[in-house]
PDB file of N, CA and C in Angstrom:
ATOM      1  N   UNK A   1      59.804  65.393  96.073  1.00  0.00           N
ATOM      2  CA  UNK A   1      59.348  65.372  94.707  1.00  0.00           C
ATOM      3  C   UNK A   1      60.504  64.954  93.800  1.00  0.00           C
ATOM      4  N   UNK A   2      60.227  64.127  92.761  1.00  0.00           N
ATOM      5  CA  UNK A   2      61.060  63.362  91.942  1.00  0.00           C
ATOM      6  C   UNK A   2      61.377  64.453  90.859  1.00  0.00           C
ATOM      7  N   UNK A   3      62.797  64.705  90.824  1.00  0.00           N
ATOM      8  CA  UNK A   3      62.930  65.841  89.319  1.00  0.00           C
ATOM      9  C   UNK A   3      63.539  65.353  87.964  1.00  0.00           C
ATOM     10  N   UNK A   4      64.368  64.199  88.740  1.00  0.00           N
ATOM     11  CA  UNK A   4      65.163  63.570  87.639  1.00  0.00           C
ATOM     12  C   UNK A   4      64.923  62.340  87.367  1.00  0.00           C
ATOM     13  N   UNK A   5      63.504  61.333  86.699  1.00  0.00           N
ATOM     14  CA  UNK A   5      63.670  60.324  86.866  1.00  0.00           C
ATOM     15  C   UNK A   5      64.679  59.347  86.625  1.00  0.00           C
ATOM     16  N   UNK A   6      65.675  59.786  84.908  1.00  0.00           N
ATOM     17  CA  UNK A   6      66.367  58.964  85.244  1.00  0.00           C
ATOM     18  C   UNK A   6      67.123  58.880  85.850  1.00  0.00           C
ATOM     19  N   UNK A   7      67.700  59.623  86.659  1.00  0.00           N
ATOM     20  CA  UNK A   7      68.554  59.355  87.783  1.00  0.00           C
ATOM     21  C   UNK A   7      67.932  58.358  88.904  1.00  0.00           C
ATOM     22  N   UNK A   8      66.847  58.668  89.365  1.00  0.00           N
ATOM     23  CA  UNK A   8      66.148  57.434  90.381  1.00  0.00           C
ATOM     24  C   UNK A   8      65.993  56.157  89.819  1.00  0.00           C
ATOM     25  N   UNK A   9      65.770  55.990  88.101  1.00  0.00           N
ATOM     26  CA  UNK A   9      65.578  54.642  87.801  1.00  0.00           C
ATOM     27  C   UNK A   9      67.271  54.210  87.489  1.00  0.00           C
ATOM     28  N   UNK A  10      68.185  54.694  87.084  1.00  0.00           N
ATOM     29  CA  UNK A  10      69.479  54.419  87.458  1.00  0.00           C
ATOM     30  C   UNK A  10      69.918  54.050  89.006  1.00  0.00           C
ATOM     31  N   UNK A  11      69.543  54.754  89.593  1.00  0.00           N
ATOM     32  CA  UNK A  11      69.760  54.566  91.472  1.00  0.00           C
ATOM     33  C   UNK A  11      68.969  53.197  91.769  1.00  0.00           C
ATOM     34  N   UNK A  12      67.507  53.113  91.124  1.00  0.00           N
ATOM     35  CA  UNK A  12      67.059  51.741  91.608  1.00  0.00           C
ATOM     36  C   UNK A  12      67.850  50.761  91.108  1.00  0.00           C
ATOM     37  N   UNK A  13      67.963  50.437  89.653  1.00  0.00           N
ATOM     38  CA  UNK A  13      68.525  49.378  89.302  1.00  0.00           C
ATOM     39  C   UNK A  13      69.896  49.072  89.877  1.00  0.00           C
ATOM     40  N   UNK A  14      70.867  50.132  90.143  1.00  0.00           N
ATOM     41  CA  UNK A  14      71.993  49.576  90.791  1.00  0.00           C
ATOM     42  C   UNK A  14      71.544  49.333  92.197  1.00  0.00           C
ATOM     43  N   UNK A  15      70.761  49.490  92.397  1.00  0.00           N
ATOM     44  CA  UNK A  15      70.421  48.837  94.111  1.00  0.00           C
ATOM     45  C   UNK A  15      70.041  47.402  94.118  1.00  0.00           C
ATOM     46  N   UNK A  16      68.977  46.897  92.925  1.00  0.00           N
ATOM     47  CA  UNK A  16      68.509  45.627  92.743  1.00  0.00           C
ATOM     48  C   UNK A  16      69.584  44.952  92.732  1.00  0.00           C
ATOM     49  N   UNK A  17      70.917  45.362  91.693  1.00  0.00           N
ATOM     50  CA  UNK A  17      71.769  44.367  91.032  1.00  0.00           C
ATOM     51  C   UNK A  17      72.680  44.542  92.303  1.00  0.00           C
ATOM     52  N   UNK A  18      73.134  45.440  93.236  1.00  0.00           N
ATOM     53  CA  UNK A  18      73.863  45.150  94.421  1.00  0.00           C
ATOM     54  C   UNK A  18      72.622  44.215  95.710  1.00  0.00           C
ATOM     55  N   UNK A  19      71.734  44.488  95.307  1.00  0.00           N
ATOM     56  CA  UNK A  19      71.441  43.240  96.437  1.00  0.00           C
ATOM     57  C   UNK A  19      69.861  42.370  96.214  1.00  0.00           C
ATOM     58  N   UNK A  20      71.264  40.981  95.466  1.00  0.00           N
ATOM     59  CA  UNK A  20      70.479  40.180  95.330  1.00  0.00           C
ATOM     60  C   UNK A  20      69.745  39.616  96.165  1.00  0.00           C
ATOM     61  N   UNK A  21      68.469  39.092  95.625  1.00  0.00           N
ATOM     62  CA  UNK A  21      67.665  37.912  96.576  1.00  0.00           C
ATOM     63  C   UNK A  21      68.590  36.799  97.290  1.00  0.00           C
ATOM     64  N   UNK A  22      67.886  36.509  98.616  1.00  0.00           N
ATOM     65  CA  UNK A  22      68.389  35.040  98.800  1.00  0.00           C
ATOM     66  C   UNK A  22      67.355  34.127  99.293  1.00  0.00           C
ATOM     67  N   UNK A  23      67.168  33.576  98.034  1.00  0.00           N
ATOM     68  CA  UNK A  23      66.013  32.727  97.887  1.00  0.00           C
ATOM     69  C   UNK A  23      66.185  31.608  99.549  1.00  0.00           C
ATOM     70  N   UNK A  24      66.937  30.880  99.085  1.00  0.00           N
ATOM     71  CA  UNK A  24      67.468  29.973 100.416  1.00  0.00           C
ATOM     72  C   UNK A  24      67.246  31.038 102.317  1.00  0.00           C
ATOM     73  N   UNK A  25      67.564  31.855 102.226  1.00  0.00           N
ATOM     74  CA  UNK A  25      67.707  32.447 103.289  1.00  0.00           C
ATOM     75  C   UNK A  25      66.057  33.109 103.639  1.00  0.00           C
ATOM     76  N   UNK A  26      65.285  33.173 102.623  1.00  0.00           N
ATOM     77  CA  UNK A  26      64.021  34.054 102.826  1.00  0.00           C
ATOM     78  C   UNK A  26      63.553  32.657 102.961  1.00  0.00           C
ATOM     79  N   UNK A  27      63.238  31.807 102.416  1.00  0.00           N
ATOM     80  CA  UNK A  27      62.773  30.854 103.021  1.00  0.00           C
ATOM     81  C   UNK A  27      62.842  30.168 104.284  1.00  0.00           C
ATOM     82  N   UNK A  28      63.868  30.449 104.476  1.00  0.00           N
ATOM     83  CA  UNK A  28      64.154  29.652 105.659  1.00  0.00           C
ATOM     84  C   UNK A  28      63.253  30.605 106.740  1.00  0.00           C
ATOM     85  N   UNK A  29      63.071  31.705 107.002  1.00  0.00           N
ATOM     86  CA  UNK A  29      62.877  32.943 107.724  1.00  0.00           C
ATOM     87  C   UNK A  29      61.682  32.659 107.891  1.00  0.00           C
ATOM     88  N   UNK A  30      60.715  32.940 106.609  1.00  0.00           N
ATOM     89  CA  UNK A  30      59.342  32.139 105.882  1.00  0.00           C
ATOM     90  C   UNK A  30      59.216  31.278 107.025  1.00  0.00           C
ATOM     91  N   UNK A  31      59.923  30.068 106.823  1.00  0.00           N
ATOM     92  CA  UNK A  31      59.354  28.772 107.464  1.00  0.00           C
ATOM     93  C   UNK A  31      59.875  28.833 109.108  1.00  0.00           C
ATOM     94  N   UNK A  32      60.353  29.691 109.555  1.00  0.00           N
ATOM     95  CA  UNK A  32      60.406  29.790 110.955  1.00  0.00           C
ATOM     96  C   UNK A  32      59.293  30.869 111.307  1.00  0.00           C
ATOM     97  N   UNK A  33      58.425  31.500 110.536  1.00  0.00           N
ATOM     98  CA  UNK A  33      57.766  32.859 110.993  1.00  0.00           C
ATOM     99  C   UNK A  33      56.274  32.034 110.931  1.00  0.00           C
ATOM    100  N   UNK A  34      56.237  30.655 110.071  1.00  0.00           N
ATOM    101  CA  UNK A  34      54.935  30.333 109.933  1.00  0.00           C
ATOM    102  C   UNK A  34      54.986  29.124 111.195  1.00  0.00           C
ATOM    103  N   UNK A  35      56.534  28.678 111.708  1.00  0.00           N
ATOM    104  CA  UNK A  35      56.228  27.772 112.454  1.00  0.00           C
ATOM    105  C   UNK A  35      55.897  28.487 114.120  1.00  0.00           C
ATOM    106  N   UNK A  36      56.430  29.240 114.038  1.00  0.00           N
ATOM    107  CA  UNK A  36      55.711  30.207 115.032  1.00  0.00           C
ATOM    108  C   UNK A  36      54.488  30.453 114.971  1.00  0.00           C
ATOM    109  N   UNK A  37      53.729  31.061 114.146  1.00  0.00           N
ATOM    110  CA  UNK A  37      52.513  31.178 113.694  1.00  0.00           C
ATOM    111  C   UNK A  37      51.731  30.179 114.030  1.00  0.00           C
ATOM    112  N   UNK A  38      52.030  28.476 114.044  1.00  0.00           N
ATOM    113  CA  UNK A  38      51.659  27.549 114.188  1.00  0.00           C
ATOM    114  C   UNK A  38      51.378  27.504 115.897  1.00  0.00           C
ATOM    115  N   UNK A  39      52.768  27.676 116.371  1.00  0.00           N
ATOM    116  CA  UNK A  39      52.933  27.264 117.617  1.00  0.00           C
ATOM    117  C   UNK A  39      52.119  28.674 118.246  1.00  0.00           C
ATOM    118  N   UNK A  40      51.564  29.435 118.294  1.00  0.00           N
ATOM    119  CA  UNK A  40      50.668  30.382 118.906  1.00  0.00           C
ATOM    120  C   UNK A  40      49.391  30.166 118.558  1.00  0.00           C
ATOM    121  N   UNK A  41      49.219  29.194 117.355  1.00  0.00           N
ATOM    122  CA  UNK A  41      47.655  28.560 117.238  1.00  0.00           C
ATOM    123  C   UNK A  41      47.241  29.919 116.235  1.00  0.00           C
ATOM    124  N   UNK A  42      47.929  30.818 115.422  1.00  0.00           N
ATOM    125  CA  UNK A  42      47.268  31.592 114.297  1.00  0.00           C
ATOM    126  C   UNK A  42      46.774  31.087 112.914  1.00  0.00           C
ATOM    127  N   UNK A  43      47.727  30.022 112.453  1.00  0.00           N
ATOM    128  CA  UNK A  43      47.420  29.415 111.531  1.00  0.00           C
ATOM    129  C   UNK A  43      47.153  28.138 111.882  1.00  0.00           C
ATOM    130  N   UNK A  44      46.796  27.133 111.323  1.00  0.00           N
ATOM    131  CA  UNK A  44      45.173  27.808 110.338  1.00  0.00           C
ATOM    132  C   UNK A  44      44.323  28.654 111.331  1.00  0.00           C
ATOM    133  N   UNK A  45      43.714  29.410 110.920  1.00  0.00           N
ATOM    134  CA  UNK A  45      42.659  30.142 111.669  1.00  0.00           C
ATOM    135  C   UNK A  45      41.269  29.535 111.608  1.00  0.00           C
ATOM    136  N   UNK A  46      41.295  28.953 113.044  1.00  0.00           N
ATOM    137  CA  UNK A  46      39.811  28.090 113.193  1.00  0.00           C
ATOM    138  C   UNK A  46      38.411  28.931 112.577  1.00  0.00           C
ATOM    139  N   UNK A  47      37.581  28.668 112.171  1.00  0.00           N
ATOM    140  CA  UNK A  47      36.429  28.798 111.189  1.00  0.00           C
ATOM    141  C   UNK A  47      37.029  30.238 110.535  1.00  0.00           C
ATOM    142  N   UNK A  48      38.270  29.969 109.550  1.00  0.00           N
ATOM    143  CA  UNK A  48      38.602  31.052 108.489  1.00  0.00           C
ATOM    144  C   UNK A  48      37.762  31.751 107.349  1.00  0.00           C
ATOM    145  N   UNK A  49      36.662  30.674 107.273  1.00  0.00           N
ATOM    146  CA  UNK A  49      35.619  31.391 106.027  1.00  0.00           C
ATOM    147  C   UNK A  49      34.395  31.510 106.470  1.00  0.00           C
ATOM    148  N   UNK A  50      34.429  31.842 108.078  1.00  0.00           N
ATOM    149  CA  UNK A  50      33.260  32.125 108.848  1.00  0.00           C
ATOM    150  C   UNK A  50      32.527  33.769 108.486  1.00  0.00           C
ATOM    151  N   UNK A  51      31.699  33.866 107.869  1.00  0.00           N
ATOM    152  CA  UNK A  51      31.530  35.569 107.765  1.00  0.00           C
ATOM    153  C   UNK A  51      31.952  35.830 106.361  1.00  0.00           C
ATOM    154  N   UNK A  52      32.231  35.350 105.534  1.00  0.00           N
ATOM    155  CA  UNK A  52      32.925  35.353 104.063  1.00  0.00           C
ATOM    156  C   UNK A  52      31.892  35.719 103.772  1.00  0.00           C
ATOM    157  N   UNK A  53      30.230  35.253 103.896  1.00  0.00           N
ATOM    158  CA  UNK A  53      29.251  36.136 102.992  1.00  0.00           C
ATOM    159  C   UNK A  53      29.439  37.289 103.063  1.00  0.00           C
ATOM    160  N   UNK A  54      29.321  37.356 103.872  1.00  0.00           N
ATOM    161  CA  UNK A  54      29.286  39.049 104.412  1.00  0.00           C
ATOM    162  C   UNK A  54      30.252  39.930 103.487  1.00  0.00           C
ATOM    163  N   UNK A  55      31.122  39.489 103.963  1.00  0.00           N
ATOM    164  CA  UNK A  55      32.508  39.543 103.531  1.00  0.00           C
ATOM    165  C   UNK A  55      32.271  39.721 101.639  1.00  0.00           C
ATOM    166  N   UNK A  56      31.598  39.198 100.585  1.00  0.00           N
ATOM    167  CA  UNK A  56      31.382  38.888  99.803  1.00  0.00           C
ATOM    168  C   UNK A  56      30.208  40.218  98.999  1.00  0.00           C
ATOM    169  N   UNK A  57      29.329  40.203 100.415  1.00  0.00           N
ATOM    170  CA  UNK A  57      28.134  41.546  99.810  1.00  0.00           C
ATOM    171  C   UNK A  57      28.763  42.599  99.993  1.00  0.00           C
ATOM    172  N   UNK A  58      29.690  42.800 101.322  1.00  0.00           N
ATOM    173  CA  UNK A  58      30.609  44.370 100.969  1.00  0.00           C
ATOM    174  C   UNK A  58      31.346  44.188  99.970  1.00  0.00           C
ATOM    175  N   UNK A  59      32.032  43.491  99.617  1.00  0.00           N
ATOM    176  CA  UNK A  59      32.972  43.615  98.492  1.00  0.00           C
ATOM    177  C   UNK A  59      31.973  44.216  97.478  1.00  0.00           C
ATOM    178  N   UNK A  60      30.935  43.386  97.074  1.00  0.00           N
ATOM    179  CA  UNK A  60      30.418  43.825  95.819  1.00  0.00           C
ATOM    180  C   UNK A  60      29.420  45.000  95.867  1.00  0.00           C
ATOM    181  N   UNK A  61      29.169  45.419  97.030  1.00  0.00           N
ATOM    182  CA  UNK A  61      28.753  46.656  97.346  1.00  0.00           C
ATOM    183  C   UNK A  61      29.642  48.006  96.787  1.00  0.00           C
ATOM    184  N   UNK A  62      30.917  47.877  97.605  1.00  0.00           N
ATOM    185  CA  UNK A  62      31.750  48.707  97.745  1.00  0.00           C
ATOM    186  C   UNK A  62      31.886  49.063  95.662  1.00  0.00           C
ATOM    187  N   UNK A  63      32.457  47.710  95.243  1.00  0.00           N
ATOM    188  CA  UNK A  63      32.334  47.428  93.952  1.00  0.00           C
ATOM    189  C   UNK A  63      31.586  47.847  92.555  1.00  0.00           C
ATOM    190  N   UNK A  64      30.633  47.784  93.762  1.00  0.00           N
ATOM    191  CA  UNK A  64      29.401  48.206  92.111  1.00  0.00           C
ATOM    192  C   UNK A  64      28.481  46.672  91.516  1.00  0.00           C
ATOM    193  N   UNK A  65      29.443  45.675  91.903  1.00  0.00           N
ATOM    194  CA  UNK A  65      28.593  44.476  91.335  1.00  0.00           C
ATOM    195  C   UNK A  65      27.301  43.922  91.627  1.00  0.00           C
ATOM    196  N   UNK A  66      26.407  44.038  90.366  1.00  0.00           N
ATOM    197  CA  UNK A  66      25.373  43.574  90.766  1.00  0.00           C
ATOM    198  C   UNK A  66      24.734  42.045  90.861  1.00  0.00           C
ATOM    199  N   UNK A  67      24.217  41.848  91.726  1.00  0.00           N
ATOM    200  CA  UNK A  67      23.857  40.140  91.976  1.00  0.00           C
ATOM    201  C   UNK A  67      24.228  39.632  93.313  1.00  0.00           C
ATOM    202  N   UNK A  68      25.060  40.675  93.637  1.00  0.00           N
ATOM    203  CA  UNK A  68      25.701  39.719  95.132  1.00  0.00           C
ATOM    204  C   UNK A  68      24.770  40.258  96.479  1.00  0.00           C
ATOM    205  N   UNK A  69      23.889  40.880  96.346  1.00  0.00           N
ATOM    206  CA  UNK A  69      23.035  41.146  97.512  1.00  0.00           C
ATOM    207  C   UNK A  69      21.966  40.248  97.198  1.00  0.00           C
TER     208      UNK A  69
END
């Protein structure tokens, strides 16, 4: 349980500003995790919007929206 916030929002921000992004380096990671992805045949995922109705009446079920049944 949190007692002192500002102490935790002090603790976060010096964590952000000690460790920056590396844009260059996450990308690169990115583009080796999707070329893998490739090479196991996950992406694209053959018939990806197969079942999307479906997919579409639970949503708006779950939702409350009316019209989608």
């Amino acid at each position: 349980m949190i007692k002192n916030k500002k102490i935790l929002e002090e603790f976060e921000r010096k964590l952000i500003e000690k460790e920056r992004v590396n844009v260059e380096k996450n990308f690169k990671i990115f583009n080796e995790l999707l070329k893998f992805a490739r090479e196991m045949k996950k992406i694209p995922l053959p018939n990806s919007l197969e079942g999307i109705e479906i997919d579409i009446k639970y949503a708006g079920a779950i939702n409350g929206i009316k019209g989608t049944s």
